[in-house]
Protein backbone atom coordinates (compact mmCIF):
# COMPACT_ATOMS: atom_id res chain seq x y z
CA UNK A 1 130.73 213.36 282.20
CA UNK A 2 131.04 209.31 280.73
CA UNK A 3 127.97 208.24 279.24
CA UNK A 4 127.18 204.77 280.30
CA UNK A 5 125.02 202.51 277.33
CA UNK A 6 123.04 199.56 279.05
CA UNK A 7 122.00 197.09 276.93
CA UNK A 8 118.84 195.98 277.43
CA UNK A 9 118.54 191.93 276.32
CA UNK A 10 115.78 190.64 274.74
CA UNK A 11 113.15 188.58 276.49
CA UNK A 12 112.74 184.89 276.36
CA UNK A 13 110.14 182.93 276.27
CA UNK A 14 109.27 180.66 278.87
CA UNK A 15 108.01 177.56 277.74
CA UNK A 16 104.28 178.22 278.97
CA UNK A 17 104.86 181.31 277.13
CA UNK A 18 105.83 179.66 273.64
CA UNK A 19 102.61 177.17 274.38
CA UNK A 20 100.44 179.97 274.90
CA UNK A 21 101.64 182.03 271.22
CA UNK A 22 101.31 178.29 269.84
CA UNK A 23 97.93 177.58 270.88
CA UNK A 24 96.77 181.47 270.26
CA UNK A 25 98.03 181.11 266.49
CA UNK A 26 95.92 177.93 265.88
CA UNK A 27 92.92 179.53 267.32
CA UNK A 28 93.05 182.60 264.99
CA UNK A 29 94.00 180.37 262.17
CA UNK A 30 91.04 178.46 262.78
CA UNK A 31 88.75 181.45 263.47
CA UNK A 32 89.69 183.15 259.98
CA UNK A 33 88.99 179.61 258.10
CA UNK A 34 85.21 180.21 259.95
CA UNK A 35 85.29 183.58 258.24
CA UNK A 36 82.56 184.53 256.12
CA UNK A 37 83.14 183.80 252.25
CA UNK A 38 80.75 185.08 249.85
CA UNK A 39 80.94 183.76 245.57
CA UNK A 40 79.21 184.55 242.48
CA UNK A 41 80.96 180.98 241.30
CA UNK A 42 84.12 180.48 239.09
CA UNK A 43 83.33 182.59 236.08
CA UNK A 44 83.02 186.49 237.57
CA UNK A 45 81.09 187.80 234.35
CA UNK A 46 78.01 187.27 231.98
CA UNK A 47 77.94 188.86 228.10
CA UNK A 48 74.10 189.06 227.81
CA UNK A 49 72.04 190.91 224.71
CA UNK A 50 69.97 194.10 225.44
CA UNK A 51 66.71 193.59 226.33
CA UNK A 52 67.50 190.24 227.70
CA UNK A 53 67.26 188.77 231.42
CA UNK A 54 70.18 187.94 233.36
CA UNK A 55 70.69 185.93 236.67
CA UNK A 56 73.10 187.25 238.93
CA UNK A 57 74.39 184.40 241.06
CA UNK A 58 75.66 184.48 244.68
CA UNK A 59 75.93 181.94 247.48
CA UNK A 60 77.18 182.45 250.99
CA UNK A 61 79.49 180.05 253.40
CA UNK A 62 80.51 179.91 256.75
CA UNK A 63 81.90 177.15 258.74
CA UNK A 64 79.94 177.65 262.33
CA UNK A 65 76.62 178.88 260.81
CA UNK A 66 74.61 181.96 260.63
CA UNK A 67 72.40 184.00 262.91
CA UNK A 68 70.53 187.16 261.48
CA UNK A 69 72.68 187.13 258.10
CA UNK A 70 72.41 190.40 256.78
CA UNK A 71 73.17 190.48 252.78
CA UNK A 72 72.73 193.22 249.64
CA UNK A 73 73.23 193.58 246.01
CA UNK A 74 74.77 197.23 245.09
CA UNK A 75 75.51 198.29 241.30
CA UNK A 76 78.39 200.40 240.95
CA UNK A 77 77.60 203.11 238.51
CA UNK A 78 80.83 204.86 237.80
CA UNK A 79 81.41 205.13 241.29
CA UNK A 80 78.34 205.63 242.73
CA UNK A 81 77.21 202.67 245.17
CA UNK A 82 73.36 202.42 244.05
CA UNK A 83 71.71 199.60 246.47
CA UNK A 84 69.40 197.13 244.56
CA UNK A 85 67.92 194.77 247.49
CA UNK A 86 68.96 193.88 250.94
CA UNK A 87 67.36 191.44 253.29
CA UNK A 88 68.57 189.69 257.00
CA UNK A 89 67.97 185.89 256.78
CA UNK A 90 67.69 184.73 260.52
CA UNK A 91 68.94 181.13 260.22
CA UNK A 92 69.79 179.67 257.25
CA UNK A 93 66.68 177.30 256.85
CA UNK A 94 64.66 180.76 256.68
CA UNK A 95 63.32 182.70 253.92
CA UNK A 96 64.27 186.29 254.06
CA UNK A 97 61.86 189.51 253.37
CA UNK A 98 63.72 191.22 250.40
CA UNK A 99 63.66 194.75 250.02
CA UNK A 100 64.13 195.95 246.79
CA UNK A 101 65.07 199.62 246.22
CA UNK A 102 64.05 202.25 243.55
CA UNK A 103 64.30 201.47 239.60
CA UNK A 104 64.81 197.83 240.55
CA UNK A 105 61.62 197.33 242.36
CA UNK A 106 60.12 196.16 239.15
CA UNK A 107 62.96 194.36 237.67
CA UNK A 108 64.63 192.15 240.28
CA UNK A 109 63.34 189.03 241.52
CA UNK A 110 65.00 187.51 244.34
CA UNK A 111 65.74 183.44 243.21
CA UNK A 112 67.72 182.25 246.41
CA UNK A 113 65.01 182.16 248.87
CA UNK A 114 63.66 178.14 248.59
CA UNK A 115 67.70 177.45 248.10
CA UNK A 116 69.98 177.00 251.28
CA UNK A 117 72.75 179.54 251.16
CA UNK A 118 71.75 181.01 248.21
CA UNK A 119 70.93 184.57 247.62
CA UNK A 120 70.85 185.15 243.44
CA UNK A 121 68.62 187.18 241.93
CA UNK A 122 67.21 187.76 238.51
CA UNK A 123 67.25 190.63 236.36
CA UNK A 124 65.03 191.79 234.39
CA UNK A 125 64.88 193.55 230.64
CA UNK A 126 68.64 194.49 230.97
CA UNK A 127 69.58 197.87 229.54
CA UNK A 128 72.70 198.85 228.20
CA UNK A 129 72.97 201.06 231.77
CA UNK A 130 73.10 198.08 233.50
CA UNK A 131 76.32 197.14 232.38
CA UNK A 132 78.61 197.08 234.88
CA UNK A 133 79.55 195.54 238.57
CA UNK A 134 77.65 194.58 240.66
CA UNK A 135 78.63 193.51 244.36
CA UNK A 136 76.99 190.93 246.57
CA UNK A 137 77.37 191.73 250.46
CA UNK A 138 77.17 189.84 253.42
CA UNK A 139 77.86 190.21 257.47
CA UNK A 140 77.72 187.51 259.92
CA UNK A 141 76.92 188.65 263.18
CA UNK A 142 77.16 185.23 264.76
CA UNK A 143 81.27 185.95 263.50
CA UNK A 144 81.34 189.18 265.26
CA UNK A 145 80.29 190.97 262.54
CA UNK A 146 82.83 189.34 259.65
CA UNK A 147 81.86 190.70 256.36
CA UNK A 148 82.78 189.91 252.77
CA UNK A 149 81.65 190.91 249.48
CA UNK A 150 82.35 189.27 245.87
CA UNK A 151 82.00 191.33 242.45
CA UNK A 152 80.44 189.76 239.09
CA UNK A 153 80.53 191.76 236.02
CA UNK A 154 77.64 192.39 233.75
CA UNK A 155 78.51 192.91 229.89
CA UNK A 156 75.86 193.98 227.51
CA UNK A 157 75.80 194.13 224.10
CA UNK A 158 73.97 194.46 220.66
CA UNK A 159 74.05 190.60 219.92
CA UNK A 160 76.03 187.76 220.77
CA UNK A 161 79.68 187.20 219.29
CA UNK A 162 80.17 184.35 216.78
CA UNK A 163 82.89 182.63 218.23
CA UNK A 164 85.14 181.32 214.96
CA UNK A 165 86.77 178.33 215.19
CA UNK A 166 88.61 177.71 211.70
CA UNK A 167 92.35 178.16 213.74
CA UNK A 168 91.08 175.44 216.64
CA UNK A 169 89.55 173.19 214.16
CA UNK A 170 93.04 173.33 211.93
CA UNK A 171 94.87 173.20 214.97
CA UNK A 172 92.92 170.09 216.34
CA UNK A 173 93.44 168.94 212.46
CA UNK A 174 96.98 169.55 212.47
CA UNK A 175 97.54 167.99 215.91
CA UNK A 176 95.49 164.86 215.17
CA UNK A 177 97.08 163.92 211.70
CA UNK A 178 100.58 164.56 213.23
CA UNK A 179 99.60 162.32 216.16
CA UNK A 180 97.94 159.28 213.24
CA UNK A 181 101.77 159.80 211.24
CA UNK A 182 103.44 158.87 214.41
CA UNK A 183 101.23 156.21 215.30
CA UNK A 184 101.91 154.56 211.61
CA UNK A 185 105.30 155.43 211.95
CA UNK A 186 105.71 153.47 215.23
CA UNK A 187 103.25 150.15 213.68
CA UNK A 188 105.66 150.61 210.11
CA UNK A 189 108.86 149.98 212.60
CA UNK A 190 107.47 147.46 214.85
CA UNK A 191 106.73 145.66 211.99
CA UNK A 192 109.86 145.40 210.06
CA UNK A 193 111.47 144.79 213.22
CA UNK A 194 109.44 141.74 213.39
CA UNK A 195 109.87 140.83 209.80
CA UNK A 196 114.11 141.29 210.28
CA UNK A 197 113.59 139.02 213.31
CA UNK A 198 111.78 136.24 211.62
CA UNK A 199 114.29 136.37 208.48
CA UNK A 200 117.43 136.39 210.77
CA UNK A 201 116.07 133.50 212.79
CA UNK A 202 115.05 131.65 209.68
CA UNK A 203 118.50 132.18 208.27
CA UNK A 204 119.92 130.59 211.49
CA UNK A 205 118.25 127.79 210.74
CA UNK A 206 119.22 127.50 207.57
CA UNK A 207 122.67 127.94 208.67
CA UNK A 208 122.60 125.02 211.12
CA UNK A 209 120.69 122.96 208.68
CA UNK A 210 123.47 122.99 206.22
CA UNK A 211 126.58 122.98 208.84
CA UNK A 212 124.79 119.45 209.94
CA UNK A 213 124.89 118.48 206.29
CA UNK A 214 128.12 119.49 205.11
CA UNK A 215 129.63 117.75 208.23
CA UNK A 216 127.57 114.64 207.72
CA UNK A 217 129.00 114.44 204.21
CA UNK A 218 132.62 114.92 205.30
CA UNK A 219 132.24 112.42 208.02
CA UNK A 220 130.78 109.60 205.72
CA UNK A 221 133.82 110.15 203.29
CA UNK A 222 136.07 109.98 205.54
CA UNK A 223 135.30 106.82 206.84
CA UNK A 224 134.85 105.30 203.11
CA UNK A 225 138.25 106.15 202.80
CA UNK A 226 139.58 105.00 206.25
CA UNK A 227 138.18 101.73 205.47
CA UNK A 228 141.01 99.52 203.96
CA UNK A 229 141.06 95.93 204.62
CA UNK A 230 143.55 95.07 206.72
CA UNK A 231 146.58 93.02 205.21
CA UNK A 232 146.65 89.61 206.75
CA UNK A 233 149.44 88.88 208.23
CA UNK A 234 151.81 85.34 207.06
């Protein structure tokens, strides 16, 4: 029996086709720019001293609004997802009803509520247990449901590190004096370049000067000795 391979070829795409994938990959471009982005800002962690209190910043965004914004703060703890305080804020002009859960019911203060699209709260009498991350939630439902969530690290510790700066302050030392050589270096040149130039023009003119003499002199001998009286003739 012959076995008989049909090749199959590969679709094309029509141009109403090609407009269609076109127009579809703008739209979901644009849709996932309108995405939900939560931030705890541009520096992710906080060293804070026992005993202290802390504020644990977080701010929403989204590019066609909210409606019924539901947000939480969780604390990992090794693992374990403990929730802190949640809340749904039903436009963004509104002041939410936080809930605040167990051990934090005394020690959290919600911050963000008289501050549009913020939703930072405060910490109180920070433990060395609280160390740790802690991860702000939100969910759009006006975005068919897009979530996101952004982390910020908590760092206690005894007391605050000295930060030394003998190397910077040699370094800044080093960089300055080198920089206040060159500088000199470059006024020393400019100058004796200016100097040179003035002596090699004044030499010029002394050179001309004395060329004008010298054939002043040879011209006013000359003619002393060029003039003869002329014999008279008999």
């Amino acid at each position: 029996m012959e076995v008989r391979w049909i090749g199959v070829e590969h679709l094309r795409q029509d141009p109403p086709h090609a407009a269609f994938s076109f127009i579809f990959s703008l739209l979901l471009g644009a849709w996932s720019a309108q995405a939900l982005e939560m931030s705890v800002g541009k520096i992710p962690f906080l060293e804070a001293v026992n005993g202290s209190t802390v504020m644990l910043p977080c701010t929403y965004a989204s590019c066609i609004g909210i409606k019924n914004l539901y947000f939480s703060w969780q604390f990992n703890d090794n693992g374990t997802m403990q929730k802190i305080c949640d809340s749904v804020i039903p436009t963004e002009d509104a002041k939410p009803d936080v809930k605040k859960y167990k051990e934090y019911n005394e020690r959290v203060e919600f911050v963000g509520k008289n501050i549009k699209n913020n939703i930072s709260i405060v910490l109180w009498n920070i433990t060395f247990e609280d160390g740790g991350q802690y991860i702000c939630f939100g969910r759009n439902p006006k975005e068919k449901d897009k979530n996101h969530s952004a982390i910020f690290n908590l760092i206690v510790v005894d007391e605050l590190r000295v930060v030394d700066n003998t190397l910077t302050i040699i370094i800044a030392s080093a960089v300055g004096g080198a920089i206040a050589l060159l500088m000199g270096f470059m006024l020393l040149k400019n100058l004796t370049l200016f100097v040179l130039a003035k002596l090699e023009e004044k030499n010029k003119e002394c050179l001309v000067s004395s060329s004008g003499i010298d054939n002043t002199e040879n011209g006013l001998s000359g003619s002393k000795a060029d003039s003869k009286p002329t014999p008279k003739k008999k």
